[in-house]
PDB file of N, CA and C in Angstrom:
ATOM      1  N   UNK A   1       0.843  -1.169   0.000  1.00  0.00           N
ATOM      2  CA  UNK A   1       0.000   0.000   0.000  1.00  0.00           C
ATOM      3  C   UNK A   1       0.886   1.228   0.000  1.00  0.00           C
ATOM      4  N   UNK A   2       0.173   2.166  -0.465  1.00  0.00           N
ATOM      5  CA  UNK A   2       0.917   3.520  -0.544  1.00  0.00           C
ATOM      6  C   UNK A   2       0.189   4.377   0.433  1.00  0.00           C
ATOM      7  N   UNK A   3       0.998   5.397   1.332  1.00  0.00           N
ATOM      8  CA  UNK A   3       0.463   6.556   2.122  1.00  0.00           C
ATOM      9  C   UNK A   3       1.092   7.377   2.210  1.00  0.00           C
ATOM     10  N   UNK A   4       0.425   8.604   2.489  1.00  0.00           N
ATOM     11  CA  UNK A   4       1.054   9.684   2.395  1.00  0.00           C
ATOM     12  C   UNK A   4       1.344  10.323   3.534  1.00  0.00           C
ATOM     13  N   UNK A   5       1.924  10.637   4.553  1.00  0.00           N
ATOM     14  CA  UNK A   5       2.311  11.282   5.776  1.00  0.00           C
ATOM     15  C   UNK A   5       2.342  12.787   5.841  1.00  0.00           C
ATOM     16  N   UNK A   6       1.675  13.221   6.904  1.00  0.00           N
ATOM     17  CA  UNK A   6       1.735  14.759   7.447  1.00  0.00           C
ATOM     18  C   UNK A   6       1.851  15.081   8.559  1.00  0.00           C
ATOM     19  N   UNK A   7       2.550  15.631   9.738  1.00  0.00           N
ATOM     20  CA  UNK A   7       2.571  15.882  10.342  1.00  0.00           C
ATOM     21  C   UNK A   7       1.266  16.132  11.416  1.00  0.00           C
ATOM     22  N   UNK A   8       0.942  15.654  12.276  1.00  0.00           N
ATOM     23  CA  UNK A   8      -0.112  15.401  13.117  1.00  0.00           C
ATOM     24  C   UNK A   8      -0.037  16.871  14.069  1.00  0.00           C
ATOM     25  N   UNK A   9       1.757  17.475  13.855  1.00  0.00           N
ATOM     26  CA  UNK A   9       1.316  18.856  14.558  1.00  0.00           C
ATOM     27  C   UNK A   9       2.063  20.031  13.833  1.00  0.00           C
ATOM     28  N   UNK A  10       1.621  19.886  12.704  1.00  0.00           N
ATOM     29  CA  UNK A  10       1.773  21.098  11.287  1.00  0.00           C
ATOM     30  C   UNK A  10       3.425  21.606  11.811  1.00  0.00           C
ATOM     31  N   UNK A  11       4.385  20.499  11.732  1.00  0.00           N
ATOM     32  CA  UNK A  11       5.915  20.675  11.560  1.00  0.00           C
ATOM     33  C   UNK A  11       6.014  19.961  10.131  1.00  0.00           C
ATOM     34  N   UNK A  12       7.399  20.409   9.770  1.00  0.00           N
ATOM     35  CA  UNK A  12       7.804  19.807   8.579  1.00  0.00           C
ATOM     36  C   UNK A  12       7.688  18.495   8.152  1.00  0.00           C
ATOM     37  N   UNK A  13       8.217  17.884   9.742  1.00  0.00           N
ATOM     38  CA  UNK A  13       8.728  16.089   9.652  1.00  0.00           C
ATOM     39  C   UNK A  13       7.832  15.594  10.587  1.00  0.00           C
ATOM     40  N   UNK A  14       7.593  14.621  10.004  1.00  0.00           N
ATOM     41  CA  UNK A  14       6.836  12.867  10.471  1.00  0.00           C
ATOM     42  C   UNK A  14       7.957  12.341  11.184  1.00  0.00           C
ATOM     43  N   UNK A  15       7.832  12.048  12.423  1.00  0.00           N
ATOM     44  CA  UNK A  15       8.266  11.442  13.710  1.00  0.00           C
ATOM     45  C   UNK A  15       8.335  10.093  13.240  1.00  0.00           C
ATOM     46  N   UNK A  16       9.341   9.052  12.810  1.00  0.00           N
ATOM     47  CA  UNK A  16       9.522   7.654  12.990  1.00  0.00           C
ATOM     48  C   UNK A  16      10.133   7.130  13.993  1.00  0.00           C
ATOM     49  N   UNK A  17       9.500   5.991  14.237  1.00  0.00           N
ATOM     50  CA  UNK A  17       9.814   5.136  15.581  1.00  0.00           C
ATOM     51  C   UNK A  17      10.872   3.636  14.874  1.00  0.00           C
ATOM     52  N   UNK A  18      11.182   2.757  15.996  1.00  0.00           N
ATOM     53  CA  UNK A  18      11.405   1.269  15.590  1.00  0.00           C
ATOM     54  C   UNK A  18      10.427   0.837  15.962  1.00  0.00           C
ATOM     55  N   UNK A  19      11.479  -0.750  16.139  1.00  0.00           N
ATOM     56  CA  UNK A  19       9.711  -1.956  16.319  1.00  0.00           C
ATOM     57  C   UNK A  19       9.705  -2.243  17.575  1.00  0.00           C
ATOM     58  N   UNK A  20      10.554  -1.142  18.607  1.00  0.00           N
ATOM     59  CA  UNK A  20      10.033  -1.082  20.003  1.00  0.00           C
ATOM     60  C   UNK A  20       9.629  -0.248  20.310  1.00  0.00           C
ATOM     61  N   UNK A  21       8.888   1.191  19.173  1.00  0.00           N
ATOM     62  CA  UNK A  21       7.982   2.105  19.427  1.00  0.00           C
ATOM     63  C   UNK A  21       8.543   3.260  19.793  1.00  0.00           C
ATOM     64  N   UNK A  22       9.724   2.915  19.942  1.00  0.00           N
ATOM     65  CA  UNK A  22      10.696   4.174  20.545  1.00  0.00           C
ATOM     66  C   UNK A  22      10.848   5.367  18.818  1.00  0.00           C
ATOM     67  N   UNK A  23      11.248   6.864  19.455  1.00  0.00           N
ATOM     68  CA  UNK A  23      11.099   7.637  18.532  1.00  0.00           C
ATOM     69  C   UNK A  23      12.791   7.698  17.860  1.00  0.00           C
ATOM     70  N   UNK A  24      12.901   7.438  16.543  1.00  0.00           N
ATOM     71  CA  UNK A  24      14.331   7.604  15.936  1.00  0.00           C
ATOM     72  C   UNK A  24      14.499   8.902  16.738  1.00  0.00           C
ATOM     73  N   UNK A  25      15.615   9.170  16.752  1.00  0.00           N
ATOM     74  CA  UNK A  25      16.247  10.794  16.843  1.00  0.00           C
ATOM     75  C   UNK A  25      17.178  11.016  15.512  1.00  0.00           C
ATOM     76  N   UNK A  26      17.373   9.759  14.618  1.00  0.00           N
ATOM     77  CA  UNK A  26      18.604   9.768  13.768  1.00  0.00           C
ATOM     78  C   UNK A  26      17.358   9.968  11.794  1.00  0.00           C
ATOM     79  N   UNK A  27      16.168   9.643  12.360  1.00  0.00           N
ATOM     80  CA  UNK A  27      15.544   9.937  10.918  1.00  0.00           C
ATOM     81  C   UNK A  27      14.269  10.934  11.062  1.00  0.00           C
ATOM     82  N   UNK A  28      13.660  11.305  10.135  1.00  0.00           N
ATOM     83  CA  UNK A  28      12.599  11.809  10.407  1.00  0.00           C
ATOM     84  C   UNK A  28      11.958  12.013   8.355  1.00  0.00           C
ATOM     85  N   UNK A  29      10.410  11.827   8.678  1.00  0.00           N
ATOM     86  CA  UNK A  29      10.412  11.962   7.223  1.00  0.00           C
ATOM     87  C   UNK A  29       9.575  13.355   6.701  1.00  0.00           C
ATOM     88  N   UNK A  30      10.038  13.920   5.694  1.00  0.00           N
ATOM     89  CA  UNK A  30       9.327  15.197   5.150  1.00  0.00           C
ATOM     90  C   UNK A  30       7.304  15.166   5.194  1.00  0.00           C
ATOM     91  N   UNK A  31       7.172  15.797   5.508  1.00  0.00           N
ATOM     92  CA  UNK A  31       5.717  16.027   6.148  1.00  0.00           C
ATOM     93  C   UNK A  31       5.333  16.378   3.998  1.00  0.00           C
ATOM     94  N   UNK A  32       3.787  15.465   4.029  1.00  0.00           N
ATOM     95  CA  UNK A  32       3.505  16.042   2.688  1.00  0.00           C
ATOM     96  C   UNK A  32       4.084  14.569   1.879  1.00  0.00           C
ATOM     97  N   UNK A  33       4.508  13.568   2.257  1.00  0.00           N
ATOM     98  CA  UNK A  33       5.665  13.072   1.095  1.00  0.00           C
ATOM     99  C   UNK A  33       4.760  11.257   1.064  1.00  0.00           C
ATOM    100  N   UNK A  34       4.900  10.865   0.251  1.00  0.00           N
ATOM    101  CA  UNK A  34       3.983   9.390  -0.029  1.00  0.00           C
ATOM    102  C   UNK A  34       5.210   8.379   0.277  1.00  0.00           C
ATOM    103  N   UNK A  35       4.783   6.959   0.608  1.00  0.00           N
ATOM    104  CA  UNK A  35       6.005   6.140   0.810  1.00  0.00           C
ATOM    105  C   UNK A  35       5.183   4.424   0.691  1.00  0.00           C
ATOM    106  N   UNK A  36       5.851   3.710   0.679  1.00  0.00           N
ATOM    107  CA  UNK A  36       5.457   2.470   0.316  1.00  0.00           C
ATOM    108  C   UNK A  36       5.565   1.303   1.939  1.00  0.00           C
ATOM    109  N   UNK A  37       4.492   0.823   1.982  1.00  0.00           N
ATOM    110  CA  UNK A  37       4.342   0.507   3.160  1.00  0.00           C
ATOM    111  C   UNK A  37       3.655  -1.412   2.916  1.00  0.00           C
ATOM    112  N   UNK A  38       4.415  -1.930   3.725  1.00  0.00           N
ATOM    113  CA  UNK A  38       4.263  -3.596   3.708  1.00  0.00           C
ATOM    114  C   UNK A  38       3.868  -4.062   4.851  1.00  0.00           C
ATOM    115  N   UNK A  39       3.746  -3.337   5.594  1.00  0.00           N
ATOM    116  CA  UNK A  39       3.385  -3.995   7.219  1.00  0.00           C
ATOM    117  C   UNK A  39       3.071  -3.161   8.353  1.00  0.00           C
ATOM    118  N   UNK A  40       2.335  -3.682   9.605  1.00  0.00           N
ATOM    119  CA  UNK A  40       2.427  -2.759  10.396  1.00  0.00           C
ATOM    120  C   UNK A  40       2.316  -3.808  11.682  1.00  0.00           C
ATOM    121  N   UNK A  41       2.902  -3.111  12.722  1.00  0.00           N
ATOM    122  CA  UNK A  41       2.758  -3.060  13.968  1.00  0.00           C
ATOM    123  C   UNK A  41       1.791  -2.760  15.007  1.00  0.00           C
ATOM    124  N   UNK A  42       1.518  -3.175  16.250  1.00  0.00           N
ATOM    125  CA  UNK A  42       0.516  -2.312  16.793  1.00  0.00           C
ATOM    126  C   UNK A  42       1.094  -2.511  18.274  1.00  0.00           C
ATOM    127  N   UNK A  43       0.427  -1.064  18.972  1.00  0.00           N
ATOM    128  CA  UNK A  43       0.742  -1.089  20.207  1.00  0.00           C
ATOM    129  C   UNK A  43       0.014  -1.870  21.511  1.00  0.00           C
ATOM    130  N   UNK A  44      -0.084  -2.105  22.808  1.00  0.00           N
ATOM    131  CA  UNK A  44      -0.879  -3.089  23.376  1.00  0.00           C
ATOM    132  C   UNK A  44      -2.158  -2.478  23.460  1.00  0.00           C
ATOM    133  N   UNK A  45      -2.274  -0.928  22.975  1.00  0.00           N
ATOM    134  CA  UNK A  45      -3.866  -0.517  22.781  1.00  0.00           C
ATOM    135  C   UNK A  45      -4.310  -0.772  21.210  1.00  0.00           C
ATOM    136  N   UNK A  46      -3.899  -1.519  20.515  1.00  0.00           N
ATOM    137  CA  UNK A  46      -4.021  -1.487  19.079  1.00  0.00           C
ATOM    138  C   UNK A  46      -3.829  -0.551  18.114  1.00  0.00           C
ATOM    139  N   UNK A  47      -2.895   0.865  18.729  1.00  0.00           N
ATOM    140  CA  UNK A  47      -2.435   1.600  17.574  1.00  0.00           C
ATOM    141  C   UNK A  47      -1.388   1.190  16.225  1.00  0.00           C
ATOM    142  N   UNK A  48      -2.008   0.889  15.337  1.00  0.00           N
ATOM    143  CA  UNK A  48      -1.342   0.656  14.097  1.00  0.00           C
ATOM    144  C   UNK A  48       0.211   1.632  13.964  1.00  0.00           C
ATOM    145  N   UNK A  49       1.150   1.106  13.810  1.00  0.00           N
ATOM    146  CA  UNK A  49       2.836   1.819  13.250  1.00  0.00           C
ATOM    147  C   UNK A  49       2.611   1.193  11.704  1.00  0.00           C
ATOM    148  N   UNK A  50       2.676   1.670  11.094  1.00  0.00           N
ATOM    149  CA  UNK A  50       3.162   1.078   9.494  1.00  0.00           C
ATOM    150  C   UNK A  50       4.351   1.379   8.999  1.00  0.00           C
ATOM    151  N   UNK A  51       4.900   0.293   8.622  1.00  0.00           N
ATOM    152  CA  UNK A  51       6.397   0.688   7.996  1.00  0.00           C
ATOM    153  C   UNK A  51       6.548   1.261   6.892  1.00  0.00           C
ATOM    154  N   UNK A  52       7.814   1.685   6.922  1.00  0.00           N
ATOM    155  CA  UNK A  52       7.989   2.533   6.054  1.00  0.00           C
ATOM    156  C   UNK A  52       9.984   2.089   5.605  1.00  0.00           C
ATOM    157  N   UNK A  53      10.341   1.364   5.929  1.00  0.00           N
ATOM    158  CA  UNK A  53      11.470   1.291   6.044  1.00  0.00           C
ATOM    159  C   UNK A  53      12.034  -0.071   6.767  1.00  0.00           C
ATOM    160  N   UNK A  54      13.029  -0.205   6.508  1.00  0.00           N
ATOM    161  CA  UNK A  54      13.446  -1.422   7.699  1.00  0.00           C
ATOM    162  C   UNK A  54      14.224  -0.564   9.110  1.00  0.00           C
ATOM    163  N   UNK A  55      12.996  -1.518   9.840  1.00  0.00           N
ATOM    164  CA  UNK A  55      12.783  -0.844  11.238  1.00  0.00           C
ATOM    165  C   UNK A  55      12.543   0.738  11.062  1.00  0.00           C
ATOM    166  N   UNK A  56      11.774   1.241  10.450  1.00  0.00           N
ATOM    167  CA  UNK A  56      11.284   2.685  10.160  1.00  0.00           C
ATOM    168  C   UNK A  56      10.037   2.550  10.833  1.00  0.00           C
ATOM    169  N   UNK A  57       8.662   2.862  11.127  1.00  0.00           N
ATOM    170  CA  UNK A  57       7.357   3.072  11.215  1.00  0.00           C
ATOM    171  C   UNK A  57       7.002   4.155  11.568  1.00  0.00           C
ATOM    172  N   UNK A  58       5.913   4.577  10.807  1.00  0.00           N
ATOM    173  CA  UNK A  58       5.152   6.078  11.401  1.00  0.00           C
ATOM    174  C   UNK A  58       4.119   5.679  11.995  1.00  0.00           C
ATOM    175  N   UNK A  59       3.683   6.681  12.703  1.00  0.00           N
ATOM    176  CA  UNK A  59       2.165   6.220  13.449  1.00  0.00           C
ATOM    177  C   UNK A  59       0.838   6.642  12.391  1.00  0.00           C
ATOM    178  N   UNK A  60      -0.044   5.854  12.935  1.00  0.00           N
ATOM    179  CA  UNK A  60      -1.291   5.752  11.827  1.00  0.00           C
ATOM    180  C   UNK A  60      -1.980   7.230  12.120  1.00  0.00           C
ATOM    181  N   UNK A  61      -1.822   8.051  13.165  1.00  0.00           N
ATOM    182  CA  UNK A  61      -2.318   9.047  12.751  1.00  0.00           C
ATOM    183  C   UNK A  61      -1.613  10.261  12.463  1.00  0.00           C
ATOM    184  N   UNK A  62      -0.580  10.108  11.561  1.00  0.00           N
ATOM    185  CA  UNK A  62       0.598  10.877  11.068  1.00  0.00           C
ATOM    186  C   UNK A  62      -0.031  10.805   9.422  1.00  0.00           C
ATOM    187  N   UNK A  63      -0.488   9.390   8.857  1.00  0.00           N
ATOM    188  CA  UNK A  63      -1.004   9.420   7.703  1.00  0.00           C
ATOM    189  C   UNK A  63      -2.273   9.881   7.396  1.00  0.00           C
ATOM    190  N   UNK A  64      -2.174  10.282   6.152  1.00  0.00           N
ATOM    191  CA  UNK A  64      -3.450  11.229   5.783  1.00  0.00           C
ATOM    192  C   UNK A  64      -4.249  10.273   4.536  1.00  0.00           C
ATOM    193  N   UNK A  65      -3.357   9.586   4.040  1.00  0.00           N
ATOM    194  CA  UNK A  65      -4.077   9.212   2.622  1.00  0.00           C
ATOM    195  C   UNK A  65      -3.463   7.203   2.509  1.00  0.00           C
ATOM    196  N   UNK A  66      -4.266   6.540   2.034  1.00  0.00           N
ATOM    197  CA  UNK A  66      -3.637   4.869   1.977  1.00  0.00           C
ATOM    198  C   UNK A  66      -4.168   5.108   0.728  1.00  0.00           C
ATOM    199  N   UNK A  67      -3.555   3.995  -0.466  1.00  0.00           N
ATOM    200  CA  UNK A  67      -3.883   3.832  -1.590  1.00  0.00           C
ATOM    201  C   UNK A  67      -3.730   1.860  -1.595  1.00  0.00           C
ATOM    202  N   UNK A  68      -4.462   1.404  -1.715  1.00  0.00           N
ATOM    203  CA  UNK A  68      -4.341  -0.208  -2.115  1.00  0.00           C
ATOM    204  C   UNK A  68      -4.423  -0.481  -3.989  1.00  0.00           C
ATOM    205  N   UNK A  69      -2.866  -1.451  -4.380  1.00  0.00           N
ATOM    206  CA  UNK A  69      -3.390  -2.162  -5.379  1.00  0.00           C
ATOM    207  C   UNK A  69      -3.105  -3.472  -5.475  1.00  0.00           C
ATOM    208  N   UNK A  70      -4.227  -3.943  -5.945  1.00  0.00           N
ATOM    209  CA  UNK A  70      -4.682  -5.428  -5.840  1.00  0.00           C
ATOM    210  C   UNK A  70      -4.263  -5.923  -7.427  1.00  0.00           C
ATOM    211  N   UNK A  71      -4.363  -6.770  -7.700  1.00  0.00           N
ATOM    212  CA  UNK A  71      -4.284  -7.832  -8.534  1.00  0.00           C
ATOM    213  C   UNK A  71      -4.498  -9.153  -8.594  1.00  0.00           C
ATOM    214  N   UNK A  72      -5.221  -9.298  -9.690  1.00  0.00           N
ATOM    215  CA  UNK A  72      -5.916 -10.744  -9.279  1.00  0.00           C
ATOM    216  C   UNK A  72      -4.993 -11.896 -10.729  1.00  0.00           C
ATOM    217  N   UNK A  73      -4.784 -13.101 -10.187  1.00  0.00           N
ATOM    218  CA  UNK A  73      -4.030 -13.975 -10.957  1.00  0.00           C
ATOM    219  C   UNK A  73      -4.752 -15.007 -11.658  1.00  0.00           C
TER     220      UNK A  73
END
């Protein structure tokens, strides 16, 4: 799936975490920008992380837009 990320508090950059939820300090991604996403995570309240990277994830309410394409065989 494809999504597009924005800032949840009208800054430039989208806050990425790892897959222990903790916040990078070493990445951050441009607010506004689409990215390709294969999986997600969730927290013990069921907040969705979707990746974005290996060991990258943004939080689900950082994204603004999902796009799905399917194909059938």
């Amino acid at each position: 799936m494809t999504i597009k990320v924005q800032s949840s508090d009208d800054k430039d950059t989208v806050r990425v975490y790892d897959h222990n939820l903790k916040q990078r300090t070493d990445v951050s991604l441009a607010s506004g920008t689409k990215w390709y996403s294969d999986s997600a995570i969730y927290t013990s309240q069921g907040m969705p992380f979707l990746r974005v990277a290996t060991d990258q994830y943004v939080a689900m309410f950082d994204v603004t837009e999902q796009q799905y394409k399917a194909s059938i065989n």
